[in-house]
C-alpha atoms as a PDB file:
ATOM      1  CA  UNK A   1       2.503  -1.457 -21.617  1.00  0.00           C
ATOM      2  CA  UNK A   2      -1.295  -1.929 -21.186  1.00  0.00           C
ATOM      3  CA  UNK A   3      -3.249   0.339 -22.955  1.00  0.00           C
ATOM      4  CA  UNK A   4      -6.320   2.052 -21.333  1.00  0.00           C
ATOM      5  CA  UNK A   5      -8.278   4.517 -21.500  1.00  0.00           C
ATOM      6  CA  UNK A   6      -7.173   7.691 -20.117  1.00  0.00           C
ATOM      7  CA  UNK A   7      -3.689   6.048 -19.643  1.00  0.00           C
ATOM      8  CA  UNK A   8      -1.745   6.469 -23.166  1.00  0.00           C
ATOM      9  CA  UNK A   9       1.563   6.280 -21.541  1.00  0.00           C
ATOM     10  CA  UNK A  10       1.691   5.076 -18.323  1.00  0.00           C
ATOM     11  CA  UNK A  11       0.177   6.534 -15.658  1.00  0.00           C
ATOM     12  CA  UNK A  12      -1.046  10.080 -15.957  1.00  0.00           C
ATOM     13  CA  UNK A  13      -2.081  11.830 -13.320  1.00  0.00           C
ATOM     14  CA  UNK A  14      -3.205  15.020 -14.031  1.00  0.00           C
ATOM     15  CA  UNK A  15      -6.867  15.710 -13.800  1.00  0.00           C
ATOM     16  CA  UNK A  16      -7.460  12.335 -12.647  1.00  0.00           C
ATOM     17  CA  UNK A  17      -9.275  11.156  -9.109  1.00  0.00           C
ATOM     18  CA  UNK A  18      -7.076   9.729  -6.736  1.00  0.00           C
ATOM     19  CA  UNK A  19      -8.189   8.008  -2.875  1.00  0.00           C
ATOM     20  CA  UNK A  20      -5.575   7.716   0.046  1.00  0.00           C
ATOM     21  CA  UNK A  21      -6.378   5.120   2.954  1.00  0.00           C
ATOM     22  CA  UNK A  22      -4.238   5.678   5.343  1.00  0.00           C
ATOM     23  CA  UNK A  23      -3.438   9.252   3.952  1.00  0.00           C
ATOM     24  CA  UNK A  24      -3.061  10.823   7.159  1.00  0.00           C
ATOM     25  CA  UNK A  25       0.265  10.492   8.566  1.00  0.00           C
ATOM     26  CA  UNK A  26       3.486   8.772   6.801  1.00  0.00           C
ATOM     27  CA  UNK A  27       3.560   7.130   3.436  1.00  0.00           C
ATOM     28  CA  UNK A  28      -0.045   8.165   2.504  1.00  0.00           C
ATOM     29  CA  UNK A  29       0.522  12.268   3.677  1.00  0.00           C
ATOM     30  CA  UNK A  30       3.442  11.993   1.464  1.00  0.00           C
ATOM     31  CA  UNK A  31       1.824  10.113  -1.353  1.00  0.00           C
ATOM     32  CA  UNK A  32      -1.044  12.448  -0.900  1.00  0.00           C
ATOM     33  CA  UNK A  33       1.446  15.693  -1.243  1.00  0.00           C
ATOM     34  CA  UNK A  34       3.029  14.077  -3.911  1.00  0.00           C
ATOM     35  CA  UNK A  35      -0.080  13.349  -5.953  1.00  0.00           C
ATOM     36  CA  UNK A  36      -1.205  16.975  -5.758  1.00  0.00           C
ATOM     37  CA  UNK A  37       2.010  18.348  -7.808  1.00  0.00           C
ATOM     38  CA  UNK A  38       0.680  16.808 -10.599  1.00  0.00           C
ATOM     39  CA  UNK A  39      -2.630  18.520 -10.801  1.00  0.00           C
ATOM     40  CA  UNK A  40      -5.397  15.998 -10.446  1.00  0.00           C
ATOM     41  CA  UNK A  41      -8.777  16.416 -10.465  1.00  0.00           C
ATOM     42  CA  UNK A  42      -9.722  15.801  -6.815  1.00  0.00           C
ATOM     43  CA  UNK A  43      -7.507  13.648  -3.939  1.00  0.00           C
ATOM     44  CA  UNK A  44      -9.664  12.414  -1.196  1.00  0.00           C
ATOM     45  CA  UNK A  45      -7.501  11.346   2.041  1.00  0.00           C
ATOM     46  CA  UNK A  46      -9.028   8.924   3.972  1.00  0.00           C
ATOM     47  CA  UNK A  47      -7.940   8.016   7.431  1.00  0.00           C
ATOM     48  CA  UNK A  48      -9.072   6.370  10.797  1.00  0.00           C
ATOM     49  CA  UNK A  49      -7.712   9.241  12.134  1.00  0.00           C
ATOM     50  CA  UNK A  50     -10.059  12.084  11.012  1.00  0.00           C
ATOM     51  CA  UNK A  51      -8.181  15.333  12.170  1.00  0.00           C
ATOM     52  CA  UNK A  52      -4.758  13.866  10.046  1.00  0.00           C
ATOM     53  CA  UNK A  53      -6.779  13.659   7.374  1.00  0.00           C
ATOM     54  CA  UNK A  54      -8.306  16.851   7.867  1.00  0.00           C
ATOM     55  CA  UNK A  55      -4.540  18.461   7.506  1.00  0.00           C
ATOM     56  CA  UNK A  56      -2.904  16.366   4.826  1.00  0.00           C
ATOM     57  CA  UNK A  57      -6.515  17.632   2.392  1.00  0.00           C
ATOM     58  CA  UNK A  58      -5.790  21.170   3.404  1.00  0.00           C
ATOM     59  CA  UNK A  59      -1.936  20.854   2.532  1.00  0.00           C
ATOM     60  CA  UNK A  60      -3.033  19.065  -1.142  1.00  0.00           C
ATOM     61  CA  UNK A  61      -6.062  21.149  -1.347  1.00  0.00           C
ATOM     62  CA  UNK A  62      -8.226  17.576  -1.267  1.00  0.00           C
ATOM     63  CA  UNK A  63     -11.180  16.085   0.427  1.00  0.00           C
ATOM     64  CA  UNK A  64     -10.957  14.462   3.826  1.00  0.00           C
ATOM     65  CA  UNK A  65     -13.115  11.938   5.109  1.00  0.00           C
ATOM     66  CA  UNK A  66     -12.180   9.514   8.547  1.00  0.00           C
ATOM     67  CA  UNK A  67     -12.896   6.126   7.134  1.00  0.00           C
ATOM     68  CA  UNK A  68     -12.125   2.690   9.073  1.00  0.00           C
ATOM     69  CA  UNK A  69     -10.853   0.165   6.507  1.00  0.00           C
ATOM     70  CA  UNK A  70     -11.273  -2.626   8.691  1.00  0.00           C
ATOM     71  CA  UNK A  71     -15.218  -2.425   7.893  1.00  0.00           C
ATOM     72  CA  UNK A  72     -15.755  -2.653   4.221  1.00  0.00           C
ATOM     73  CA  UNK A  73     -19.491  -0.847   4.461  1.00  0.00           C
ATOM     74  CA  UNK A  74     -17.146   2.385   5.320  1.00  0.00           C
ATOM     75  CA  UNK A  75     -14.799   1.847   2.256  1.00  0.00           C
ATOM     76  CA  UNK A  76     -17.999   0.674  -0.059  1.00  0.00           C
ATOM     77  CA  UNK A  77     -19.170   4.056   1.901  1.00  0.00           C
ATOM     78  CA  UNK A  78     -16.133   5.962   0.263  1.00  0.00           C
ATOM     79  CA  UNK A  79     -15.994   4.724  -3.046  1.00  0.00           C
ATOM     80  CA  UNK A  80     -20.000   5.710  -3.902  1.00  0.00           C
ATOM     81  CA  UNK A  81     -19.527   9.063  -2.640  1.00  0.00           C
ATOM     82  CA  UNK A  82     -16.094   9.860  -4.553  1.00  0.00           C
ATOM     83  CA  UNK A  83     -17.896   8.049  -7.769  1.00  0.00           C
ATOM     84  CA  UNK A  84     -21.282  11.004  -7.473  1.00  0.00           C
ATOM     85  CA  UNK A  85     -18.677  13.720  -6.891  1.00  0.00           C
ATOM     86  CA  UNK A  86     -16.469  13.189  -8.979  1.00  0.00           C
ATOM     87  CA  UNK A  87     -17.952  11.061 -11.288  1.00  0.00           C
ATOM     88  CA  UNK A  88     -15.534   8.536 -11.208  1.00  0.00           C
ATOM     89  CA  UNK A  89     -12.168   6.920  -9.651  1.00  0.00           C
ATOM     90  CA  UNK A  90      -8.667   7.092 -11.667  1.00  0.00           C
ATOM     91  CA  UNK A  91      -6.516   5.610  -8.878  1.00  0.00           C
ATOM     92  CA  UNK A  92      -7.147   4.097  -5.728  1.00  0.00           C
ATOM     93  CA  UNK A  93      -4.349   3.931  -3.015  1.00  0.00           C
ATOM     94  CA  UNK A  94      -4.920   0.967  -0.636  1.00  0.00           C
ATOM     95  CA  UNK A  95      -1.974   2.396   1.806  1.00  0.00           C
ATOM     96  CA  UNK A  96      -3.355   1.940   5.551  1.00  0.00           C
ATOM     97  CA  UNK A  97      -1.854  -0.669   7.201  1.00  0.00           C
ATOM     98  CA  UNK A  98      -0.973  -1.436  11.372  1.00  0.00           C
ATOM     99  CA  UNK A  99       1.393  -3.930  12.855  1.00  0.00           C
ATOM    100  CA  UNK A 100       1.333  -6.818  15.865  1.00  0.00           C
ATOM    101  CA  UNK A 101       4.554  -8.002  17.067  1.00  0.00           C
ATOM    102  CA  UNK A 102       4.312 -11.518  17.712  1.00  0.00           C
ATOM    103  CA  UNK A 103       3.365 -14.910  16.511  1.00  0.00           C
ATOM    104  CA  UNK A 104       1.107 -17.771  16.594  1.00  0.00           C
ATOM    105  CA  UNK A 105       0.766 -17.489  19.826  1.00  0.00           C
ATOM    106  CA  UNK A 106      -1.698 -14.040  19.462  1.00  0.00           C
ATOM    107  CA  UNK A 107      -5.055 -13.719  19.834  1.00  0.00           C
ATOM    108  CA  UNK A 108      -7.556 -14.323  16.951  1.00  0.00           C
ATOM    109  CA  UNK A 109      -8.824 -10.878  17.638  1.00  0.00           C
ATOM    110  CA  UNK A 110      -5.251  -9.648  17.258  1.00  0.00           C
ATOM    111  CA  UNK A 111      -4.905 -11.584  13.609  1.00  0.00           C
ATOM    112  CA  UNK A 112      -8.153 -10.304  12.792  1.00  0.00           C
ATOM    113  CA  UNK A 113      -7.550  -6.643  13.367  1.00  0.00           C
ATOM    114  CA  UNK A 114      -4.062  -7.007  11.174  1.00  0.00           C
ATOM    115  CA  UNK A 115      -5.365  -9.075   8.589  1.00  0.00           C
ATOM    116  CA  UNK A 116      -8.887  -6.798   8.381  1.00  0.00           C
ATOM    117  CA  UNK A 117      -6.278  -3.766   7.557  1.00  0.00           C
ATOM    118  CA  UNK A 118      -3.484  -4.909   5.599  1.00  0.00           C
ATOM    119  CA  UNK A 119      -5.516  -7.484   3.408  1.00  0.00           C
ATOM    120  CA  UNK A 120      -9.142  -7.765   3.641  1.00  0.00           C
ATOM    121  CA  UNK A 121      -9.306  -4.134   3.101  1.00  0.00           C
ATOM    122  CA  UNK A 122      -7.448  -4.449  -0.123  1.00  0.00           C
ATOM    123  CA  UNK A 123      -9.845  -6.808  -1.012  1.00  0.00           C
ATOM    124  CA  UNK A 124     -12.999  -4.707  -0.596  1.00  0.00           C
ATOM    125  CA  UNK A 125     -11.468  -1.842  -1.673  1.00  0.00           C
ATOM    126  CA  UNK A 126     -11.129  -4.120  -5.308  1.00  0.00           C
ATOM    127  CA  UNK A 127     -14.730  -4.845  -4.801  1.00  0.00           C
ATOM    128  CA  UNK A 128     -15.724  -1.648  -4.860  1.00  0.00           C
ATOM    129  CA  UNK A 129     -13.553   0.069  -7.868  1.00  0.00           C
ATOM    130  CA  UNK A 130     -13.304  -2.415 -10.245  1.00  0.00           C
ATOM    131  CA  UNK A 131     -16.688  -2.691 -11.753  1.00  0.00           C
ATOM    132  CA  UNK A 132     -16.992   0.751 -12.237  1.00  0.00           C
ATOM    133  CA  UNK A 133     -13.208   0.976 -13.617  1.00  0.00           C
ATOM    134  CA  UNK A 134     -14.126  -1.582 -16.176  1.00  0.00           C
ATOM    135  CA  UNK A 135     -17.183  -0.229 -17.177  1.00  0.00           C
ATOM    136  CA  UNK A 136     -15.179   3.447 -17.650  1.00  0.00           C
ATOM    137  CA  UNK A 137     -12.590   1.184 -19.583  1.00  0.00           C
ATOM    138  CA  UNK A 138      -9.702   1.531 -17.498  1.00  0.00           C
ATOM    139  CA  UNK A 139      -8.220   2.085 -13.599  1.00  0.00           C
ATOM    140  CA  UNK A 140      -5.482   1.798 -11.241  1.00  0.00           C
ATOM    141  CA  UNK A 141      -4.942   0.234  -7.911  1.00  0.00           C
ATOM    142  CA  UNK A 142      -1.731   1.209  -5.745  1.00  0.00           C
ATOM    143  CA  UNK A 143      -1.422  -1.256  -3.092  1.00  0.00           C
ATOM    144  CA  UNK A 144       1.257  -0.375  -0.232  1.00  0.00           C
ATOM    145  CA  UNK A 145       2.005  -3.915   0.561  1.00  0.00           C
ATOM    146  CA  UNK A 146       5.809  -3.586   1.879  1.00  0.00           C
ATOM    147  CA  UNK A 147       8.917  -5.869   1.203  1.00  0.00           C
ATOM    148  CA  UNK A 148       7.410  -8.081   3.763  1.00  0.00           C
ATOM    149  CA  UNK A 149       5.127  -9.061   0.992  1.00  0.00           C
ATOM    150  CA  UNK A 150       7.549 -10.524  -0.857  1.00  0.00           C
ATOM    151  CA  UNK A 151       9.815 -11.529   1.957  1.00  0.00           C
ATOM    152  CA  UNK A 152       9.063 -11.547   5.220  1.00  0.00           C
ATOM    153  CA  UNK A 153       8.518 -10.031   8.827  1.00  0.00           C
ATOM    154  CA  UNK A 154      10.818 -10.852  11.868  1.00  0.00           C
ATOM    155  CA  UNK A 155       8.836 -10.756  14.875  1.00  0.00           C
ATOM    156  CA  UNK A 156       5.292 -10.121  13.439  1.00  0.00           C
ATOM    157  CA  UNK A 157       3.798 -13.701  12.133  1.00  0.00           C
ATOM    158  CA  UNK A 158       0.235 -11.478  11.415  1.00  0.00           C
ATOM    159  CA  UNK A 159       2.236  -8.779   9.278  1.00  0.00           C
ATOM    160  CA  UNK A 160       4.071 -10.966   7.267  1.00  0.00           C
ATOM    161  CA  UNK A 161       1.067 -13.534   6.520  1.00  0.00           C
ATOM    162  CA  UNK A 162      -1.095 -10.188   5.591  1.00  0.00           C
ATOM    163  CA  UNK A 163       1.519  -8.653   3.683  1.00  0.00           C
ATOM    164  CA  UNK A 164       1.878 -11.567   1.545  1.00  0.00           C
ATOM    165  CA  UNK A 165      -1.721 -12.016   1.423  1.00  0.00           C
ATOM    166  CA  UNK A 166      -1.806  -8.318  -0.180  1.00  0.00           C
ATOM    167  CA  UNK A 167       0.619  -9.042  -2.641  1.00  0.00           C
ATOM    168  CA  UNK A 168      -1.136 -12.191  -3.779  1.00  0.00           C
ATOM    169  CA  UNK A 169      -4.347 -10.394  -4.313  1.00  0.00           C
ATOM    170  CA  UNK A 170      -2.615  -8.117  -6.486  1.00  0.00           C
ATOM    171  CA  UNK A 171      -1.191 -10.760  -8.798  1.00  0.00           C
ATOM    172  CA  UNK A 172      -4.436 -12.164  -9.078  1.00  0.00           C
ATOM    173  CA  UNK A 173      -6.181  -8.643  -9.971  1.00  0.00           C
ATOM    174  CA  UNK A 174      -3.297  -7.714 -12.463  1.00  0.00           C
ATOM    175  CA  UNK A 175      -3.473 -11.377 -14.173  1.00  0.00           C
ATOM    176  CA  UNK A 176      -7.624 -11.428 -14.218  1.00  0.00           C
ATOM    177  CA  UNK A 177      -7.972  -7.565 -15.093  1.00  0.00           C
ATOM    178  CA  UNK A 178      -5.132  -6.503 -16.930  1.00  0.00           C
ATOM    179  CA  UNK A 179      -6.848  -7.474 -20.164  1.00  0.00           C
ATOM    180  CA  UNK A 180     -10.278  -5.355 -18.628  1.00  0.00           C
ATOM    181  CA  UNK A 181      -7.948  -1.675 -18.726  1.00  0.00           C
ATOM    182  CA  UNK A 182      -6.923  -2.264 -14.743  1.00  0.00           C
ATOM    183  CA  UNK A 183      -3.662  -1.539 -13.765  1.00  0.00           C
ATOM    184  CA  UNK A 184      -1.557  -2.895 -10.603  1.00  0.00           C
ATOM    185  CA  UNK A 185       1.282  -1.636  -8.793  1.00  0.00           C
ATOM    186  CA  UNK A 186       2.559  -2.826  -5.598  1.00  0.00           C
ATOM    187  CA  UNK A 187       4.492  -0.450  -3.401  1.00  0.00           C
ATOM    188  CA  UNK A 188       7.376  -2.450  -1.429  1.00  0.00           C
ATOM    189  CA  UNK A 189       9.458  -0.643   0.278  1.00  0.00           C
ATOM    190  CA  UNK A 190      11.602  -1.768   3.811  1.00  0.00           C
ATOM    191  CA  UNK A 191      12.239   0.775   6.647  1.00  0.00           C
ATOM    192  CA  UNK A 192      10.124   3.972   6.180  1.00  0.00           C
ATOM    193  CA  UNK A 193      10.943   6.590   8.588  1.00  0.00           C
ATOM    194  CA  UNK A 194       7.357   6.914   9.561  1.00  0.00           C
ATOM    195  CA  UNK A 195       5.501   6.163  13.426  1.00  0.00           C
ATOM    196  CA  UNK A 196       5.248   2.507  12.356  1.00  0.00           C
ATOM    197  CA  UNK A 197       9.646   1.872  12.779  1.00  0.00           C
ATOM    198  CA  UNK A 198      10.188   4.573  14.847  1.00  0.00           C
ATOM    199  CA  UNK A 199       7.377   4.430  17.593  1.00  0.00           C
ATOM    200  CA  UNK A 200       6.783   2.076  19.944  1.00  0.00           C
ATOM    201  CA  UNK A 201       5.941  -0.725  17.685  1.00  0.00           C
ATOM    202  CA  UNK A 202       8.552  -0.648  15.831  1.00  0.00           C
ATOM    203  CA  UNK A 203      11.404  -1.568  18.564  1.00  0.00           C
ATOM    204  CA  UNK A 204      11.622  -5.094  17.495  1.00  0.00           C
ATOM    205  CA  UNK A 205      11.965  -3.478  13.822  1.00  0.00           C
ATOM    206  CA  UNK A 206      14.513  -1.318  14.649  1.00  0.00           C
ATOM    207  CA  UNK A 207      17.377  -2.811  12.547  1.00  0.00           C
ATOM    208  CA  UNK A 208      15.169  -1.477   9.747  1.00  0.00           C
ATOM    209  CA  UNK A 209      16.447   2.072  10.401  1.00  0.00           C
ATOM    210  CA  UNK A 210      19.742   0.952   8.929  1.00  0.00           C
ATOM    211  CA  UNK A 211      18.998   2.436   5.642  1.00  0.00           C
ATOM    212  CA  UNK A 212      15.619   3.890   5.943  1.00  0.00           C
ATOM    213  CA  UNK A 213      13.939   6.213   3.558  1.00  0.00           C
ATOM    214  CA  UNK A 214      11.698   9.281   3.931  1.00  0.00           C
ATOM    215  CA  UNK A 215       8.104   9.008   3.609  1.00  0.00           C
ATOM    216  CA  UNK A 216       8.496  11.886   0.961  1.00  0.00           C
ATOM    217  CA  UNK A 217      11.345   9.215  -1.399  1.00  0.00           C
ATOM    218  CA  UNK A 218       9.131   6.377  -1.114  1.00  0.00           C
ATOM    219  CA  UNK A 219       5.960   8.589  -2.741  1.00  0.00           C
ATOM    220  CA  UNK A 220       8.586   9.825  -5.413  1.00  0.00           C
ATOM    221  CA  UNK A 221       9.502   6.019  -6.380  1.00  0.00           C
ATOM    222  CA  UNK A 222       5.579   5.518  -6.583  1.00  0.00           C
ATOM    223  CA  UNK A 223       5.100   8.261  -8.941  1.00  0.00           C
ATOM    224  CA  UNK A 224       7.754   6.979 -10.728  1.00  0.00           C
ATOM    225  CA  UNK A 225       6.865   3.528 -10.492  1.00  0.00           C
ATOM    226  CA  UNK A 226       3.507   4.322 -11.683  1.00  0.00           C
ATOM    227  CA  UNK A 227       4.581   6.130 -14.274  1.00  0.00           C
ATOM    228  CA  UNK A 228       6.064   3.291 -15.809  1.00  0.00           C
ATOM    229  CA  UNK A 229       3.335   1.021 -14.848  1.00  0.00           C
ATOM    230  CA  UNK A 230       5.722  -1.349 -12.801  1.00  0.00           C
ATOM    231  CA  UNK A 231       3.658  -4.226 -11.090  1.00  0.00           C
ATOM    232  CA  UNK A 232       6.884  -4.390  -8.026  1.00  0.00           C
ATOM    233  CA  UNK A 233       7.655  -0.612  -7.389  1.00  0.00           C
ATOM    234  CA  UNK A 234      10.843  -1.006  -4.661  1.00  0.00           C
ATOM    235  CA  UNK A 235      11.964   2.004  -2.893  1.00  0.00           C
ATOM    236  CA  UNK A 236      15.120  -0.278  -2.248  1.00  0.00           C
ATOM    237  CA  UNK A 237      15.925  -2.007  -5.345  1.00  0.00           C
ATOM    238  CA  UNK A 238      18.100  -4.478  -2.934  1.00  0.00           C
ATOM    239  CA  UNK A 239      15.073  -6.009  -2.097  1.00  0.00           C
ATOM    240  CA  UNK A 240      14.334  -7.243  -5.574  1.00  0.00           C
ATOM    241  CA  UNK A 241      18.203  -9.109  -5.051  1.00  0.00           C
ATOM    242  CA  UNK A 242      16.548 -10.614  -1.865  1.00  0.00           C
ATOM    243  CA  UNK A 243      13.519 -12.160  -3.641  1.00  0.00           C
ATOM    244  CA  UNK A 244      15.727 -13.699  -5.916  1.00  0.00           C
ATOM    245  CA  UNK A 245      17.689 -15.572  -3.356  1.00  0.00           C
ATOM    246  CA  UNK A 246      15.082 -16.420  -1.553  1.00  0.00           C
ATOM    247  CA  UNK A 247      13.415 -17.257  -4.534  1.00  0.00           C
ATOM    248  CA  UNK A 248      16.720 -19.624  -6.094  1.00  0.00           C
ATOM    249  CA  UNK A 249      17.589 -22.077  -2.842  1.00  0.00           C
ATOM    250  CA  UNK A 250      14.359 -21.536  -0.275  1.00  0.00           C
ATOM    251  CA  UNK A 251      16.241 -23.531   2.102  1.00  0.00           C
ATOM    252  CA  UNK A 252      19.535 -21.407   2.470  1.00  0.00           C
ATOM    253  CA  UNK A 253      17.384 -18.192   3.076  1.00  0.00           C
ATOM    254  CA  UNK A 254      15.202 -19.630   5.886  1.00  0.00           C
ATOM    255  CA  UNK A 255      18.783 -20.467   7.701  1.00  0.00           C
ATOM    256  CA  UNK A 256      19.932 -16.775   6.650  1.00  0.00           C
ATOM    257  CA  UNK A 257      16.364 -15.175   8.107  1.00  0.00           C
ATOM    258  CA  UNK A 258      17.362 -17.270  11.474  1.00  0.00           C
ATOM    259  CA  UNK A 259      20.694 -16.086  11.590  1.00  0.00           C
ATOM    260  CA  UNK A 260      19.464 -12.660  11.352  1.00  0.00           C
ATOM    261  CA  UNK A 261      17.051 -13.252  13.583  1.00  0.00           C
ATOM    262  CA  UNK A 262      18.484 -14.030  16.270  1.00  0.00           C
ATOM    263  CA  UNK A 263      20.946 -11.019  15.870  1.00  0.00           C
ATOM    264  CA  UNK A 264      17.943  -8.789  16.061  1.00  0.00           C
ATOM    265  CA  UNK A 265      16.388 -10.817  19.007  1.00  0.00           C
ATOM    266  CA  UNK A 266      19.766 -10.660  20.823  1.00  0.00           C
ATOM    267  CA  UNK A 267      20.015  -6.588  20.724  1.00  0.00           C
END
């Protein structure tokens, strides 16, 4: 275990500062609600979606602020103004993300807007904390990044490619700054029963549902996960058996990932 300041034994949350992008609806209300059982010093929600924030801070008794990831001057934004109130950030939560079904054949504007949220935002969010983590002697960064990180999308080329992009970043933080007090976890769960799988969006997802969790188990497994300062926290530990095959003969589980998706494609 890494030793920091503030963090003799894993994770603690209590009386630390905690941000939530995304922390309006889903996995980030849930983290959010989660978080605030544990008595920390302040939990600012951030979300594109001001009023959602608005409710998920009055049900964990934290700060709201509507905050677009996709432009870092609003996250750089966030960070300064948690740092003067608060005097400092324990743990920041880099949870918003969006998906675009398709492939290569989408717009640049449409790879933009997917790669601005699920990556580039976890990049300036890094930007931001870090220096002043460091100089406090320690931090943590949660990044939602989804089993698509480490394996892949069906029918969304700009998820997957983001996703993976996210989890990359993260290896790179944890192997650059681990020795500077910061902490990495990456939060990689499959189907969430959240708007994402079970709008609109999510119908060429929906063989997902098989076996989707609550919003509310995946924030326990992060607690959890945190707690023991896991770098892969997996809300279904089958996914960690996946990485290994894919992992172990590359070829075999591309012709597996075809098989399969061509049974979703067919339904």
């Amino acid at each position: 275990m890494v030793r920091r300041a503030g963090y003799a034994v894993g994770v603690q949350l209590t009386d630390k500062t905690i941000v939530v992008t995304g922390g309006g609806h889903g996995i980030g209300r849930a983290l959010c609600l989660r978080f605030a059982q544990e008595s920390p010093k302040a939990i600012v929600v951030a979300d594109l979606d001001g009023a959602a924030a608005e409710r998920t801070a009055r049900a964990c008794g934290g700060l709201a602020r509507r905050v677009d990831v996709s432009r870092e001057s609003e996250l750089q934004a966030l960070v300064e103004e948690t740092e003067r109130r608060y005097g400092g950030i324990d743990l920041f939560c880099s949870n918003a993300g969006v998906l675009a079904m398709g492939g290569v054949e989408l717009s640049d504007e449409e790879w933009r807007r997917v790669l601005a949220v699920n990556f580039q935002a976890h990049l300036w969010a890094a930007r931001a904390v870090i220096p002043g983590m460091v100089e406090r002697g320690g931090g943590y960064l949660l990044q939602t990044v989804s089993a698509a990180g480490m394996l892949t999308q069906i029918g969304s080329a700009p998820y997957a490619v983001s996703k993976h992009a996210a989890l990359a970043l993260a290896e790179w933080i944890s192997m650059t700054h681990g020795d500077d007090g910061i902490g990495v976890s990456c939060l990689c769960p499959q189907g969430v029963e959240t708007r994402m799988l079970l709008g609109d969006d999510g119908d060429q997802a929906s063989f997902l549902r098989h076996g989707a969790v609550t919003p509310e188990a995946v924030a326990e497994a992060a607690v959890e996960g945190l707690t023991d300062e896991r770098f892969l926290i997996l809300p279904h530990p089958e996914v960690a058996e996946y990485e290994q095959r894919r992992a172990a003969d590359r070829d075999r589980w591309l012709r597996g990932m075809r098989r399969l998706r061509q049974e979703v494609e067919s339904k």
